[in-house]
Protein backbone atom coordinates (compact mmCIF):
# COMPACT_ATOMS: atom_id res chain seq x y z
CA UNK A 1 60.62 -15.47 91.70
CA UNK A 2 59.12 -14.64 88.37
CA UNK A 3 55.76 -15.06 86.70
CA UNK A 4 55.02 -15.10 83.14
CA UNK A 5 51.48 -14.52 81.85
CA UNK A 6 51.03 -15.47 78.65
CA UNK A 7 48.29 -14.60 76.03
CA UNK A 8 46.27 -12.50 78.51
CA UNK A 9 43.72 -9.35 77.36
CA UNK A 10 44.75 -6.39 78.31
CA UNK A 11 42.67 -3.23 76.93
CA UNK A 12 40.97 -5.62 74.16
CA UNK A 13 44.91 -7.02 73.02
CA UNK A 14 46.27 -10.32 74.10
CA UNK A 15 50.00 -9.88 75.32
CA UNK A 16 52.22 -11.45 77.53
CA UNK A 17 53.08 -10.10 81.16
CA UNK A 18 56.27 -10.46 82.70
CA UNK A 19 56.35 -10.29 86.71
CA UNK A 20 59.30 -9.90 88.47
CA UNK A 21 59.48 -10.46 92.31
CA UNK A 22 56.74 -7.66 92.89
CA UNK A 23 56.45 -5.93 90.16
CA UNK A 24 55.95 -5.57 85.97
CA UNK A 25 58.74 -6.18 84.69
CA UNK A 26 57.83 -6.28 81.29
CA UNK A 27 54.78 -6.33 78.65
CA UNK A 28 54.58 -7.31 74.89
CA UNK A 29 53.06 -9.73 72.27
CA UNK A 30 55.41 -12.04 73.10
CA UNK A 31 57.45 -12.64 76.16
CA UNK A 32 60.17 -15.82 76.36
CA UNK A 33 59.79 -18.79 78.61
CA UNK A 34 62.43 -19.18 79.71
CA UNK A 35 62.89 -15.43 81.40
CA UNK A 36 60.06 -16.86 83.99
CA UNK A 37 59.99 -19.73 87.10
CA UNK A 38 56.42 -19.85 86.50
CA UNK A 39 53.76 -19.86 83.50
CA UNK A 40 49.99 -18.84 84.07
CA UNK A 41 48.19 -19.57 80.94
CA UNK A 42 45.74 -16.54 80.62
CA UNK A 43 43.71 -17.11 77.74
CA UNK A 44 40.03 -16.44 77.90
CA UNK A 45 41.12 -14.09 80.64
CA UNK A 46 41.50 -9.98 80.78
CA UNK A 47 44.14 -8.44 83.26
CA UNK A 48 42.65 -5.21 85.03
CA UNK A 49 44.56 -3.44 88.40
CA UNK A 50 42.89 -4.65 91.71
CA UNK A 51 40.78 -2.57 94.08
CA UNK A 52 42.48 -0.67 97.08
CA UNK A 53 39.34 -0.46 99.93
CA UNK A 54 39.87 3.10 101.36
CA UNK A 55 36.99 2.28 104.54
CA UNK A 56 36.31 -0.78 106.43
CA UNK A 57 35.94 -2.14 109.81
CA UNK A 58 36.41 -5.66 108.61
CA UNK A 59 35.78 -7.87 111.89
CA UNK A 60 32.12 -6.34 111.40
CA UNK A 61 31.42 -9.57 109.51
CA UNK A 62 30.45 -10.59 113.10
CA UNK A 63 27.06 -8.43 112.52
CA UNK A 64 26.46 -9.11 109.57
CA UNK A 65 22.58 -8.64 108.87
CA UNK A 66 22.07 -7.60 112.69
CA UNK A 67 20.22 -4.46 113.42
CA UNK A 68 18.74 -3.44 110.53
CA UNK A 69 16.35 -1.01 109.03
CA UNK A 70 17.94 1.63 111.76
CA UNK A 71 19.80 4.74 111.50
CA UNK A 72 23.42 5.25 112.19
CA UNK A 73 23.05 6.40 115.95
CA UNK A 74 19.91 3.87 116.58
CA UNK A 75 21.91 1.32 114.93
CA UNK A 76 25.24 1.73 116.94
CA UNK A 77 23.82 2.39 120.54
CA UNK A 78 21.39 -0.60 120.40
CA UNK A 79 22.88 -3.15 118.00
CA UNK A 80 26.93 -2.53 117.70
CA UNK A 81 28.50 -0.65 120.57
CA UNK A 82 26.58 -3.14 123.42
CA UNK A 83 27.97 -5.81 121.01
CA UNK A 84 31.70 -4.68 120.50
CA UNK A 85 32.33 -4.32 124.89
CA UNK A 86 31.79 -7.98 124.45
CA UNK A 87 34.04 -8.78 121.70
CA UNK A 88 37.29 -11.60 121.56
CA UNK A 89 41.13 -11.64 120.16
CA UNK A 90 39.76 -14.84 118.51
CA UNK A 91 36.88 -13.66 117.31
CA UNK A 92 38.51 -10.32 115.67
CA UNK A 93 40.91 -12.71 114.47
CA UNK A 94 39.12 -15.17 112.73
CA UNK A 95 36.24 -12.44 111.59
CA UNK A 96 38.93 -10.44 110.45
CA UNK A 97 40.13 -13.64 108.21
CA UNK A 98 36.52 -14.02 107.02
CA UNK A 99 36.24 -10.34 105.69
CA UNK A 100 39.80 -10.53 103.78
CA UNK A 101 38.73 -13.74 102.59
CA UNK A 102 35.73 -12.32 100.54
CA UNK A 103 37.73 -8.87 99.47
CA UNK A 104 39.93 -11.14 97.80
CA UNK A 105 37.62 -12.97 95.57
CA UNK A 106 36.51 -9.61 95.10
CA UNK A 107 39.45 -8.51 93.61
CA UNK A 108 40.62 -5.95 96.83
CA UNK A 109 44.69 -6.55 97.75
CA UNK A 110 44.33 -3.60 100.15
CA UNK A 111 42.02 -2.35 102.87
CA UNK A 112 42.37 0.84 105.29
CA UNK A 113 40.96 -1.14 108.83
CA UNK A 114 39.55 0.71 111.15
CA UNK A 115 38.30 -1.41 114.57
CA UNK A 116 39.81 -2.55 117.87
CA UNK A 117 41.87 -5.78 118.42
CA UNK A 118 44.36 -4.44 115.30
CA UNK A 119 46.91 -6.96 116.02
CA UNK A 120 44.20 -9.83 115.03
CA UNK A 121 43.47 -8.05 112.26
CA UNK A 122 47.43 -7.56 111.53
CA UNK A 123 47.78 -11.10 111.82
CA UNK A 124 45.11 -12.21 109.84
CA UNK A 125 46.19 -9.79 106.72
CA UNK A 126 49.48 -10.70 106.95
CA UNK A 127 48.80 -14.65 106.84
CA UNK A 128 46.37 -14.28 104.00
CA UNK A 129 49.04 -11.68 101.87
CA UNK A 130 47.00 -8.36 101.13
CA UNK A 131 48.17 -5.54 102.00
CA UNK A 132 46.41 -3.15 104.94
CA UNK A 133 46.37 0.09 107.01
CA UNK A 134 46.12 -0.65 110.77
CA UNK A 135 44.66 1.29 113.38
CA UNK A 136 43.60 1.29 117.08
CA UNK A 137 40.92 3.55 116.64
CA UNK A 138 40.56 5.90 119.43
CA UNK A 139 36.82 7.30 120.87
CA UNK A 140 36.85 8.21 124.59
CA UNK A 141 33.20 9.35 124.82
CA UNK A 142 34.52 12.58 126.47
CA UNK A 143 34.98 10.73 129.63
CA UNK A 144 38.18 12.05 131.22
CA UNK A 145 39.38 8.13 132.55
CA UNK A 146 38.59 6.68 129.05
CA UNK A 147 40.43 9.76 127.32
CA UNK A 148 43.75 8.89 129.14
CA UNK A 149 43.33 4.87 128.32
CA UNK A 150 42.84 6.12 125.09
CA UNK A 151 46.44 7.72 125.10
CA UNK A 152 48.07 5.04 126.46
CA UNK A 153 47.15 2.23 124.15
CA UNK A 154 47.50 4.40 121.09
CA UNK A 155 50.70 5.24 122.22
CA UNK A 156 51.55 1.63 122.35
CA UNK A 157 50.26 0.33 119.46
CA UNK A 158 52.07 3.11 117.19
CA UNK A 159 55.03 2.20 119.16
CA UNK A 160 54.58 -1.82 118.54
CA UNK A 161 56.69 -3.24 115.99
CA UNK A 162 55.24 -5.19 112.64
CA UNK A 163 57.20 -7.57 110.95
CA UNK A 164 55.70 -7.12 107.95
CA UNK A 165 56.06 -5.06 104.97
CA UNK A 166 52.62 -5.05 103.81
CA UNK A 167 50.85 -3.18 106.89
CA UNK A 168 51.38 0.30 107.82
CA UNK A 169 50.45 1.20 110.83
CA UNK A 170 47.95 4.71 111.12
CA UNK A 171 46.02 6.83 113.82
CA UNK A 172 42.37 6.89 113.47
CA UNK A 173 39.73 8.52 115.64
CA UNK A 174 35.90 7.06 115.28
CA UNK A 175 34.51 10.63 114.93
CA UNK A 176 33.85 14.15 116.74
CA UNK A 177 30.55 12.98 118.34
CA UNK A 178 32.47 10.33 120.10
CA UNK A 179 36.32 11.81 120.55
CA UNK A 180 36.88 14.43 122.96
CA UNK A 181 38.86 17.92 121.79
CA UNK A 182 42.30 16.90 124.03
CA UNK A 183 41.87 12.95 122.32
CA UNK A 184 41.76 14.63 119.23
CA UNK A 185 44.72 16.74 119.82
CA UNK A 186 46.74 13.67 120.97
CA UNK A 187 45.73 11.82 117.84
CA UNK A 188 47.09 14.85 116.09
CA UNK A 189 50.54 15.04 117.71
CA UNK A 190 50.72 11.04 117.57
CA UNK A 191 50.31 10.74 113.96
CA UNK A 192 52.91 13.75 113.51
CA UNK A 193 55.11 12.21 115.15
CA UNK A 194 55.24 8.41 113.43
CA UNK A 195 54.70 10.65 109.75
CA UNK A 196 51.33 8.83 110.28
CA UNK A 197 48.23 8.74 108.44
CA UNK A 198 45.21 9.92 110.23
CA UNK A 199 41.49 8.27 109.45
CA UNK A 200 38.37 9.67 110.70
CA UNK A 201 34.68 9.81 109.62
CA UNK A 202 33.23 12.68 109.29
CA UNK A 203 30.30 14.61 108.01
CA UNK A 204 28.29 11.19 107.64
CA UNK A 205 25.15 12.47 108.72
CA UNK A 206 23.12 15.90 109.28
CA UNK A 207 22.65 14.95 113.21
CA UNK A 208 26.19 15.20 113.38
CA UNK A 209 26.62 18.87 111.63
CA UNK A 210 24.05 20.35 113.29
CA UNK A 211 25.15 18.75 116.98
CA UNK A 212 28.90 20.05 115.73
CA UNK A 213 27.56 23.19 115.00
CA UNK A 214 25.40 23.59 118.20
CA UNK A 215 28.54 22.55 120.82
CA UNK A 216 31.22 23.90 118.79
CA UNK A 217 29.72 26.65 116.37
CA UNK A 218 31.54 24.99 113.62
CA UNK A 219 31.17 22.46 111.05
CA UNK A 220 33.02 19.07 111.90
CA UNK A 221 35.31 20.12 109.34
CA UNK A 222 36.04 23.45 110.71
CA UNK A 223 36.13 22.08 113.85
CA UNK A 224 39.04 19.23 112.56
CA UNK A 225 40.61 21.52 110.84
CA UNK A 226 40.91 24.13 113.41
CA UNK A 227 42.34 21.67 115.75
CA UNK A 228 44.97 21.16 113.18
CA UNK A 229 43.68 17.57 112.15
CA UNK A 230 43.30 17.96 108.32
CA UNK A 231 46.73 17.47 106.34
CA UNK A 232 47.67 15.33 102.92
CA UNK A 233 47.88 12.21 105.21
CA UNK A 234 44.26 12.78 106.41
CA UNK A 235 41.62 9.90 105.26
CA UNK A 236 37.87 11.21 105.40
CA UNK A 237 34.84 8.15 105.71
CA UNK A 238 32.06 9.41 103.98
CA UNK A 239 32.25 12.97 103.82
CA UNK A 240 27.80 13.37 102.91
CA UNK A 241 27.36 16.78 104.10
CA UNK A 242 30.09 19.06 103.07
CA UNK A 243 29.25 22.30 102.94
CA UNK A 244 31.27 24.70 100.42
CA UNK A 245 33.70 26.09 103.07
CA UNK A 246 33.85 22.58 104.06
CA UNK A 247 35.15 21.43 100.36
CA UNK A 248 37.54 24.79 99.93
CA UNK A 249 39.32 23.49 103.28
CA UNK A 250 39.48 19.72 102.35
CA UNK A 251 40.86 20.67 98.99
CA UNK A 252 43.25 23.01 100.36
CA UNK A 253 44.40 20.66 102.93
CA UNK A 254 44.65 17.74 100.47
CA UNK A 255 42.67 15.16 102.62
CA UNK A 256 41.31 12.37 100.76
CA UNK A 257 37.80 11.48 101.06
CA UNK A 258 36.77 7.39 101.26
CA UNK A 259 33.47 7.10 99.56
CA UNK A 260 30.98 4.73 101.21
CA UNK A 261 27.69 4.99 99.10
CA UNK A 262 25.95 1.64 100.25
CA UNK A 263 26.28 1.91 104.08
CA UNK A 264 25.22 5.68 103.34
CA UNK A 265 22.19 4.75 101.86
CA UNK A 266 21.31 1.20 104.08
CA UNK A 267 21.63 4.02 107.13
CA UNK A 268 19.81 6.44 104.63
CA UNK A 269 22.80 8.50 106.07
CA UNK A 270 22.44 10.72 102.71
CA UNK A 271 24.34 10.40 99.25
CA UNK A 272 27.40 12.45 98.77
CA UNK A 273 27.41 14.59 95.88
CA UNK A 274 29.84 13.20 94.17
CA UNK A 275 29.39 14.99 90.58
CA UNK A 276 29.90 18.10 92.71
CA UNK A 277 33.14 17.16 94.54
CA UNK A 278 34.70 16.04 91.41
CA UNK A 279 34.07 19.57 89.71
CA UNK A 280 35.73 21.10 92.45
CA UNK A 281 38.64 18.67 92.41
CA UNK A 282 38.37 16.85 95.74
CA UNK A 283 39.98 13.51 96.02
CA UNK A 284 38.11 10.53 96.16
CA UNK A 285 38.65 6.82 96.69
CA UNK A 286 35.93 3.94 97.61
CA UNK A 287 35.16 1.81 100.68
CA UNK A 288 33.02 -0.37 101.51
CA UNK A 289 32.88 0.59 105.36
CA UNK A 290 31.66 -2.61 107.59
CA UNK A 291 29.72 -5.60 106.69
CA UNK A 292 27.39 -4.72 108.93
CA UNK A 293 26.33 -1.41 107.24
CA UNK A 294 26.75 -2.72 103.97
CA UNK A 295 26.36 -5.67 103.95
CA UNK A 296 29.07 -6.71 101.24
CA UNK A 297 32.46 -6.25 100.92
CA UNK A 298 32.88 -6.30 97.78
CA UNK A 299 33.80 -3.43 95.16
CA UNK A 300 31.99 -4.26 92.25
CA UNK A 301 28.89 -3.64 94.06
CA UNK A 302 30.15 -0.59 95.34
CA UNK A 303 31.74 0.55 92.32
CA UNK A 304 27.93 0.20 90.80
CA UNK A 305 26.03 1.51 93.69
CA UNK A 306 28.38 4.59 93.71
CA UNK A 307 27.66 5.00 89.89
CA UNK A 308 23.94 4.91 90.22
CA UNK A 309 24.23 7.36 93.14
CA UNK A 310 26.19 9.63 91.70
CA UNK A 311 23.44 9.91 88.96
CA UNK A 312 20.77 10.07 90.84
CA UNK A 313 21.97 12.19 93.79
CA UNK A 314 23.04 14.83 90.90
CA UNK A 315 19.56 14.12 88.25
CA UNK A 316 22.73 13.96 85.60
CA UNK A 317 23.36 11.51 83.64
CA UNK A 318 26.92 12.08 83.07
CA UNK A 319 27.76 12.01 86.73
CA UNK A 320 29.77 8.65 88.51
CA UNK A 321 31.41 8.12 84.56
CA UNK A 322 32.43 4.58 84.30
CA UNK A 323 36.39 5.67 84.11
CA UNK A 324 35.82 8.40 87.35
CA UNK A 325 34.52 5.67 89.42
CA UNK A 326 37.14 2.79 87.96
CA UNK A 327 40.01 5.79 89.01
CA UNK A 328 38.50 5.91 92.35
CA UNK A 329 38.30 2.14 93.18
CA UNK A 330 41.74 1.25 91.38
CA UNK A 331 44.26 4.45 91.29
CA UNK A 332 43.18 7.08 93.69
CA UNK A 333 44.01 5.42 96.88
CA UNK A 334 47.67 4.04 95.73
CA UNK A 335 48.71 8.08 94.52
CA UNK A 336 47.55 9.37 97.95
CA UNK A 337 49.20 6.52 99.38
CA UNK A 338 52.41 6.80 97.68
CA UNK A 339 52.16 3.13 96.15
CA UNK A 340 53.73 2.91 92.68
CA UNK A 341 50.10 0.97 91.20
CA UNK A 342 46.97 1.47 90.05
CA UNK A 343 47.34 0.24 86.56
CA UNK A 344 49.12 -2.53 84.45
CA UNK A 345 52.50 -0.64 83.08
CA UNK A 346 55.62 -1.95 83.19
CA UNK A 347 57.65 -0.96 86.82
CA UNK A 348 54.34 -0.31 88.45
CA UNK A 349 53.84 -3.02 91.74
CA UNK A 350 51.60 -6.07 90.30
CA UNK A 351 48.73 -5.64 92.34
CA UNK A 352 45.55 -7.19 89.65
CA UNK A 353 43.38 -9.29 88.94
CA UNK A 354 42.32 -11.35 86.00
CA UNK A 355 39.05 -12.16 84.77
CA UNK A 356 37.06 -14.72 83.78
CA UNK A 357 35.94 -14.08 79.25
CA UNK A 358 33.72 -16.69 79.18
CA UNK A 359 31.21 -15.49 82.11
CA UNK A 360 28.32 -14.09 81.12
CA UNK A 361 27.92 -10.77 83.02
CA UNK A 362 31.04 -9.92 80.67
CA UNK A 363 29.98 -10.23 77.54
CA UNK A 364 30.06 -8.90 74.92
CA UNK A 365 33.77 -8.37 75.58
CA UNK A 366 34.14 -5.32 73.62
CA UNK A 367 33.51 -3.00 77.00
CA UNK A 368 35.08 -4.77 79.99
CA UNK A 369 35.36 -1.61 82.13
CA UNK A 370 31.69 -0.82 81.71
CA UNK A 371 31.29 -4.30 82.92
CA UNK A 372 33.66 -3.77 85.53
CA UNK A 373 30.98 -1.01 87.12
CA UNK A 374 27.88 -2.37 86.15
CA UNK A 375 27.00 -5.93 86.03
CA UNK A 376 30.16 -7.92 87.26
CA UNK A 377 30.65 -9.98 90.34
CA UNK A 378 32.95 -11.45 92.48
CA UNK A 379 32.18 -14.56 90.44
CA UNK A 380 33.94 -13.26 87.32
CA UNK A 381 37.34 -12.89 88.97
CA UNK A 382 39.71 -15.71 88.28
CA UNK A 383 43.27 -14.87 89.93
CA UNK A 384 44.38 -12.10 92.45
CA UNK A 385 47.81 -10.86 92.69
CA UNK A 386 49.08 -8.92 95.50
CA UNK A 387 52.70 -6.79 95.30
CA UNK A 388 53.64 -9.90 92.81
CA UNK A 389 52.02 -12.87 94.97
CA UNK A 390 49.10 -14.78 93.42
CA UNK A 391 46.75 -15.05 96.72
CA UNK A 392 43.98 -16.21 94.26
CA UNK A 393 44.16 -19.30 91.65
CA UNK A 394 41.42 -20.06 89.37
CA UNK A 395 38.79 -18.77 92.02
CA UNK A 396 40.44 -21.25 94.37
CA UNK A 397 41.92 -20.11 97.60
CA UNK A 398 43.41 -23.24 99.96
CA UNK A 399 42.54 -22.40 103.42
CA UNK A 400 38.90 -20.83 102.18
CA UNK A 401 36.95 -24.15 104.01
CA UNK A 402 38.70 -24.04 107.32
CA UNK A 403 38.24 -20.22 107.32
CA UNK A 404 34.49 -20.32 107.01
CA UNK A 405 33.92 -23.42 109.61
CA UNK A 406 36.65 -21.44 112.29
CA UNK A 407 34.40 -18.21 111.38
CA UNK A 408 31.63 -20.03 112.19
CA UNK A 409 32.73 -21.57 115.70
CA UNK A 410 33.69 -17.74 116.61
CA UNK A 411 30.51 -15.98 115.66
CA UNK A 412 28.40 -18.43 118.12
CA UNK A 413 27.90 -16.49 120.96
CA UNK A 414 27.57 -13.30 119.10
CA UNK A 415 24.89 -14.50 117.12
């Protein structure tokens, strides 16, 4: 199957864009018919790579707007945890189908998940053709009966087969203030063994230094990485209170760090110094973490919010540049990742977007990627295409009506 583009803007020059099965094939002014099964007309539309979510929890749609004005531990021992024991297949499922939903008029083709019920979530990626990293995200609350559940169904899942392509299966553990040392271990030696990635929070807020530091005398990054969990396949949530051991070992180990400015300031959690972590040369990518600490899950706003923080976290102006925080939301995560994307060349995987000209938060047209960081919205993104597949038509997505009203019927008793 082949797709040919024609007339779309792409860096302020119309061309044509050849896709071939998944990827781009080719791009110049002018690009045959007949080489393509199908035509998109894309004037009055720009081409930019799509967004790659490095930190979600994406059923979390189901508490949306619940519990807030509360800090992170206030918030999850009264609001979420009592909430989660509760929680469905169905509901996960059809949550799950909500969240992906609204990261694809958003522009996202790929989100790192971490939450319970993964299969749902599996399921629900795979039927609406993005791309995702899977988890069953272990936290044993150092109770010795939970710890060894724990085992057992991580085992499993990293043993359960996926038919497809597009999800990758990955340990997580929820954090140390909720995973016992032997848990951790096991997480370790599991995602070792499968060539895994690992995803974790950490460092998200000072309560959870300073209790690190009181139980274990270290850092929770001294304390991960003495245990052996920080490698070049290690994913880092948040990452607000780093201290500069803390970024020399990070660095060193090659970990990437998912940026979640909103839910860090809605928790007032703290704002990671991002000016300071680029300096040093830590890698960074961009998540939205939950809808329930966000309360979007979008990456325009985050994209802005992260900008702003940057700036204001640092008092410097040139902090959160508009092409640093575009390379963190659209290339970072596919290089750690090992995807060949990230940008529109020719042999890279078509994972974009195109956008809408004639909408108002992108004019004038002259500087589309400081519009892409500042003052766009969901609303200006036209078509989505994921490894070569439009999922996204002129804003119009088939099954978007039946997702909401099956959303809906799930989220009763929750609400």
């Amino acid at each position: 199957m082949s797709t040919l583009i024609r007339h779309v803007l792409l860096d302020n020059k119309p061309v044509d864009i050849l896709i071939n099965h998944n990827k781009i094939e080719k791009i110049a002014d002018h690009i045959p018919t007949a080489l393509s099964d199908e035509i998109i007309m894309g004037e009055g539309k720009a081409i930019t790579p799509a967004f790659y979510n490095m930190h979600t929890h994406s059923a979390m749609t189901l508490f949306r707007g619940i519990g807030e004005d509360k800090n992170l531990f206030d918030w999850l021992q009264t609001d979420i945890w009592p909430r989660e024991e509760k929680l469905t297949n169905e509901q996960v499922y059809h949550a799950s189908k909500l969240s992906i939903l609204e990261m694809i008029k958003s522009g996202t083709v790929l989100f790192n998940d971490m939450y319970p019920f993964a299969a749902q979530t599996e399921k629900a990626a795979d039927e609406m053709g993005v791309k995702m990293l899977s988890s069953c995200v272990a936290f044993d609350l150092f109770n010795p009966k939970m710890t060894e559940e724990k085992k057992k169904s991580m085992t499993e899942f990293m043993e359960r087969k996926i038919s497809s392509s597009f999800i990758k299966k990955t340990v997580s553990c929820h954090a140390v203030y909720t995973v016992s040392e032997e848990l951790l271990c096991f997480a370790r030696d599991l995602a070792l063994k499968h060539h895994s990635f690992l995803h974790i929070h950490l460092a998200e807020t000072q309560k959870e230094v300073s209790d690190s530091i009181e139980k274990t005398g270290l850092t929770p990054t001294a304390y991960l990485d003495k245990l052996g969990l920080l490698t070049n396949k290690t994913i880092l949530a948040h990452c607000v209170w780093l201290n500069e051991e803390d970024r020399k070992i990070i660095k060193e180990r090659g970990c990437l760090i998912a940026h979640c400015p909103t839910s860090n300031l809605k928790l007032n959690s703290g704002q990671m110094p991002f000016n300071l972590y680029k300096e040093e040369g830590l890698k960074i990518s961009l998540g939205t973490d939950g809808a329930s600490s966000n309360n979007s899950l979008s990456m325009f706003s985050e994209m802005k919010i992260a900008a702003l923080s940057a700036k204001g976290q640092s008092q410097n102006i040139t902090a959160g540049k508009v092409d640093q925080i575009l390379h963190m939301s659209q290339k970072e995560a596919p290089q750690f990742l090992g995807i060949n994307a990230g940008e529109i060349a020719e042999g890279t995987i078509a994972d974009f977007i195109l956008l809408d000209l004639n909408n108002t938060q992108l004019q004038p047209q002259s500087y589309l990627k400081s519009h892409l960081v500042y003052s766009a919205e969901s609303n200006c993104v036209t078509d989505v295409c994921s490894n070569g597949r439009f999922i996204l038509k002129d804003k119009y997505h088939p099954f978007e009506n039946e997702i909401i009203d099956s959303f809906l019927k799930a989220s009763k008793s929750i609400l």
